[in-house]
C-alpha atoms as a PDB file:
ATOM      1  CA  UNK A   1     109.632  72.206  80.060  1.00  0.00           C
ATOM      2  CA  UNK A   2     108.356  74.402  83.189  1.00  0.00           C
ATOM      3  CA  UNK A   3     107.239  77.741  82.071  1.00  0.00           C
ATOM      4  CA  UNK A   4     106.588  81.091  84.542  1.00  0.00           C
ATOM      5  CA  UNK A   5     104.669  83.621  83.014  1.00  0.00           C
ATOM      6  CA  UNK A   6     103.245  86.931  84.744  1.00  0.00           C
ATOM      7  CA  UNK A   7     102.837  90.429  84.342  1.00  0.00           C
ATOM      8  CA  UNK A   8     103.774  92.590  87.102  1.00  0.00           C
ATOM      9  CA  UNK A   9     102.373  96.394  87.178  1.00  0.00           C
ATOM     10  CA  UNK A  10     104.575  98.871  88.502  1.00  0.00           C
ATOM     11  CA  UNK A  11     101.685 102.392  88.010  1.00  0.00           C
ATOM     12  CA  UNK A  12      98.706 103.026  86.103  1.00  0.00           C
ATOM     13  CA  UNK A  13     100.714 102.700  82.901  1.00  0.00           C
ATOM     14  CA  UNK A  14     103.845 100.915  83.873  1.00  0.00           C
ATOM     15  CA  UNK A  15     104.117  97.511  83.517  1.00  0.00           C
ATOM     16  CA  UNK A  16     106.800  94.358  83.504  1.00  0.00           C
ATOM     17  CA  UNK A  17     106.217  91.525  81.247  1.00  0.00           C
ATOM     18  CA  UNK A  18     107.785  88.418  82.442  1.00  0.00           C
ATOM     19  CA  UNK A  19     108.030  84.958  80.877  1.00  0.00           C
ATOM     20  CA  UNK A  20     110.943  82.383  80.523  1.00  0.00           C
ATOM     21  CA  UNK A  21     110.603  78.784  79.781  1.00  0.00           C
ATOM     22  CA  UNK A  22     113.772  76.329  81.623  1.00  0.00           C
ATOM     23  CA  UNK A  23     114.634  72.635  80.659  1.00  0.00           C
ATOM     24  CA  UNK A  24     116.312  70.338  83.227  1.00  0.00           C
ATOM     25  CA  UNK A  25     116.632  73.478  85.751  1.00  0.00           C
ATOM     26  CA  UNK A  26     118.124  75.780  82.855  1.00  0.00           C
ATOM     27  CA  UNK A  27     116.763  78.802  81.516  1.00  0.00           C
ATOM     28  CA  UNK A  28     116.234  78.006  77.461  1.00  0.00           C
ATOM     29  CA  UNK A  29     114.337  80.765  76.861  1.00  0.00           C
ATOM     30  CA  UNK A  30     113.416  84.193  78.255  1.00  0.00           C
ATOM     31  CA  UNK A  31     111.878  88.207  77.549  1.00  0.00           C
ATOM     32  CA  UNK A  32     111.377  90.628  80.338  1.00  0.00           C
ATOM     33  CA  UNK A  33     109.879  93.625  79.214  1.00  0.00           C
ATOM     34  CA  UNK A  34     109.021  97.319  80.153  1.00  0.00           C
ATOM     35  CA  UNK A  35     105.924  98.057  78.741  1.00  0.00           C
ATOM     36  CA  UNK A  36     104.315 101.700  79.428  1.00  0.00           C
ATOM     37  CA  UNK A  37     100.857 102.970  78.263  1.00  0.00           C
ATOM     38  CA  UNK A  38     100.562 105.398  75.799  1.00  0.00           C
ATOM     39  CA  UNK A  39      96.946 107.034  75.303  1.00  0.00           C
ATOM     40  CA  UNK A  40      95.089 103.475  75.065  1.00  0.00           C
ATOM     41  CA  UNK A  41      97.764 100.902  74.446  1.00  0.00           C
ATOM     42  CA  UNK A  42     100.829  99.562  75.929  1.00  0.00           C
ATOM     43  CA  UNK A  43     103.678  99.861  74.498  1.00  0.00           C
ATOM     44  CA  UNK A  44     107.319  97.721  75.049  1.00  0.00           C
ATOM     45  CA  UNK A  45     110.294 100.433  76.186  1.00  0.00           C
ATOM     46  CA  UNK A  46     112.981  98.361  77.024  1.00  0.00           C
ATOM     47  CA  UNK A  47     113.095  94.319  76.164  1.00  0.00           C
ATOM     48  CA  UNK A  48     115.573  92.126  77.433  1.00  0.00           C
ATOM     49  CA  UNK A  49     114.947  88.425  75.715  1.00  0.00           C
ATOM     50  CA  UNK A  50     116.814  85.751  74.036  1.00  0.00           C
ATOM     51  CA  UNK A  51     115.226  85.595  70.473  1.00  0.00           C
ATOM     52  CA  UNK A  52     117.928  85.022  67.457  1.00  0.00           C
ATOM     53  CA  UNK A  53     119.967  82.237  70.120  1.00  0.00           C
ATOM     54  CA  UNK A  54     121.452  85.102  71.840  1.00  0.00           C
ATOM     55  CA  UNK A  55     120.644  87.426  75.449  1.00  0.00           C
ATOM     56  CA  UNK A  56     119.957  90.982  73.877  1.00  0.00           C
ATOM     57  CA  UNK A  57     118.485  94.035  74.764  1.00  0.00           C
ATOM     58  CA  UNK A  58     116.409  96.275  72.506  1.00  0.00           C
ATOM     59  CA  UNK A  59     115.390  99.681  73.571  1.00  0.00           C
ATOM     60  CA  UNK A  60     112.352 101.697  71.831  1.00  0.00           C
ATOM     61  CA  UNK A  61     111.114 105.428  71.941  1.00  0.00           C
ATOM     62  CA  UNK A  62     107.686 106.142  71.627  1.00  0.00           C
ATOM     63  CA  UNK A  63     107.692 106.477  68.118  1.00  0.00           C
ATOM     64  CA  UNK A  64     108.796 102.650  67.518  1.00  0.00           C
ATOM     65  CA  UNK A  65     112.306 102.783  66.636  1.00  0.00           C
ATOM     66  CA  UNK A  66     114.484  99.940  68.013  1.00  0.00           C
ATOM     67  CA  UNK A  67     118.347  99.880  69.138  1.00  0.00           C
ATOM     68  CA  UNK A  68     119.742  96.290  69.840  1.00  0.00           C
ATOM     69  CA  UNK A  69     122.830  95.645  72.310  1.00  0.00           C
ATOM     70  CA  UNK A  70     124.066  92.130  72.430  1.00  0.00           C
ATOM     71  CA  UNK A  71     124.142  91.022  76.087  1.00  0.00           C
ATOM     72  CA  UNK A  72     128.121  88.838  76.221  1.00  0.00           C
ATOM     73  CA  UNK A  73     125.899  86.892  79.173  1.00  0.00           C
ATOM     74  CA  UNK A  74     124.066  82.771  79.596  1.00  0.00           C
ATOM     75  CA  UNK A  75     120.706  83.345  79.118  1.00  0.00           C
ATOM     76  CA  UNK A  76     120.002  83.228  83.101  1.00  0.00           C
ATOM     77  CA  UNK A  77     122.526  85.726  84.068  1.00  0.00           C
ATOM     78  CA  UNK A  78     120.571  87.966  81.377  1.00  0.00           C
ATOM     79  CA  UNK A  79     117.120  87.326  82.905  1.00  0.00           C
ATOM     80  CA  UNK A  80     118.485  87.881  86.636  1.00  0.00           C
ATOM     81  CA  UNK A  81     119.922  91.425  85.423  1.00  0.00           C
ATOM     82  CA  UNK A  82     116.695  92.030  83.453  1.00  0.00           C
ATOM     83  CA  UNK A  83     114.289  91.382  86.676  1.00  0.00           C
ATOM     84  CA  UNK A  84     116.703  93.653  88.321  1.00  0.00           C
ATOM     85  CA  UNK A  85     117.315  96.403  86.151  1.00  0.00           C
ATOM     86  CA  UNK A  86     113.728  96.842  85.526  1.00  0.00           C
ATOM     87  CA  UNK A  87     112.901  97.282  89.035  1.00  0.00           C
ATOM     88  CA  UNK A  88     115.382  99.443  89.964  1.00  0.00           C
ATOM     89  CA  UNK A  89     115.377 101.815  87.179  1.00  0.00           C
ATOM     90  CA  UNK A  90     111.624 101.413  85.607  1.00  0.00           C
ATOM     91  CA  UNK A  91     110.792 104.916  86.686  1.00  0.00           C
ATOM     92  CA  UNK A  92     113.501 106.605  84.538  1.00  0.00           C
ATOM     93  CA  UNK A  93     113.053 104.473  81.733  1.00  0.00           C
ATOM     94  CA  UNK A  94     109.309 105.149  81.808  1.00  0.00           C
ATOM     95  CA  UNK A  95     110.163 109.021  81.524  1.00  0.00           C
ATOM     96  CA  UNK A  96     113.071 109.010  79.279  1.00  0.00           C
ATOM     97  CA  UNK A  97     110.266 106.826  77.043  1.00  0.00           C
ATOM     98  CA  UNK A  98     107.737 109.620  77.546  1.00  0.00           C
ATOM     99  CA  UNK A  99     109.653 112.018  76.284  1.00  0.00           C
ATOM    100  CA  UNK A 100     110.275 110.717  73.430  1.00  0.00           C
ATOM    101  CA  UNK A 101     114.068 109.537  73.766  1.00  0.00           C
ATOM    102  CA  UNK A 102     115.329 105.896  74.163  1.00  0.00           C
ATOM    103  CA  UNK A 103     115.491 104.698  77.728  1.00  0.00           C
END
């Protein structure tokens, strides 16, 4: 089972976390994550992955509380809008984080 693992930094304390896992060319398991520094650690934002046997996304503030949305998506169609979403909108989500508010 090929795996592709990396993390990808977007600023000083912005980061992507990427890592999914295929069998026979299809994607069995996956988490792409926003991860943003906060005084000396980093921190996840915004996760898109496929634990519990489903594509969700769970969205934090800075204090550590979590929101779930089911994603209605196949796992790869979840981790292509992941990649995606997190580079086009990491910059907001980073600052909505920040302040304190869930991105």
């Amino acid at each position: 089972m090929p795996e592709r693992q990396y993390i990808l930094p977007y600023s000083e304390n912005a980061r992507k976390r990427h890592y999914h896992r295929t069998d026979r060319g299809k994607v069995i398991a996956f988490v792409v994550q926003l991860e943003v520094q906060v005084q000396d650690a980093w921190k996840p934002a915004i996760r898109y992955d496929s634990a519990h046997g489903f594509s969700h996304r769970d969205r934090y503030n800075v204090a550590g509380t979590q929101r779930k949305e089911a994603l209605a998506v196949p796992f790869d169609e979840a981790l292509t809008f992941a990649d995606e979403d997190l580079n086009a909108n990491w910059q907001s989500y980073r600052a909505r984080f920040l302040a304190g508010e869930f991105p």
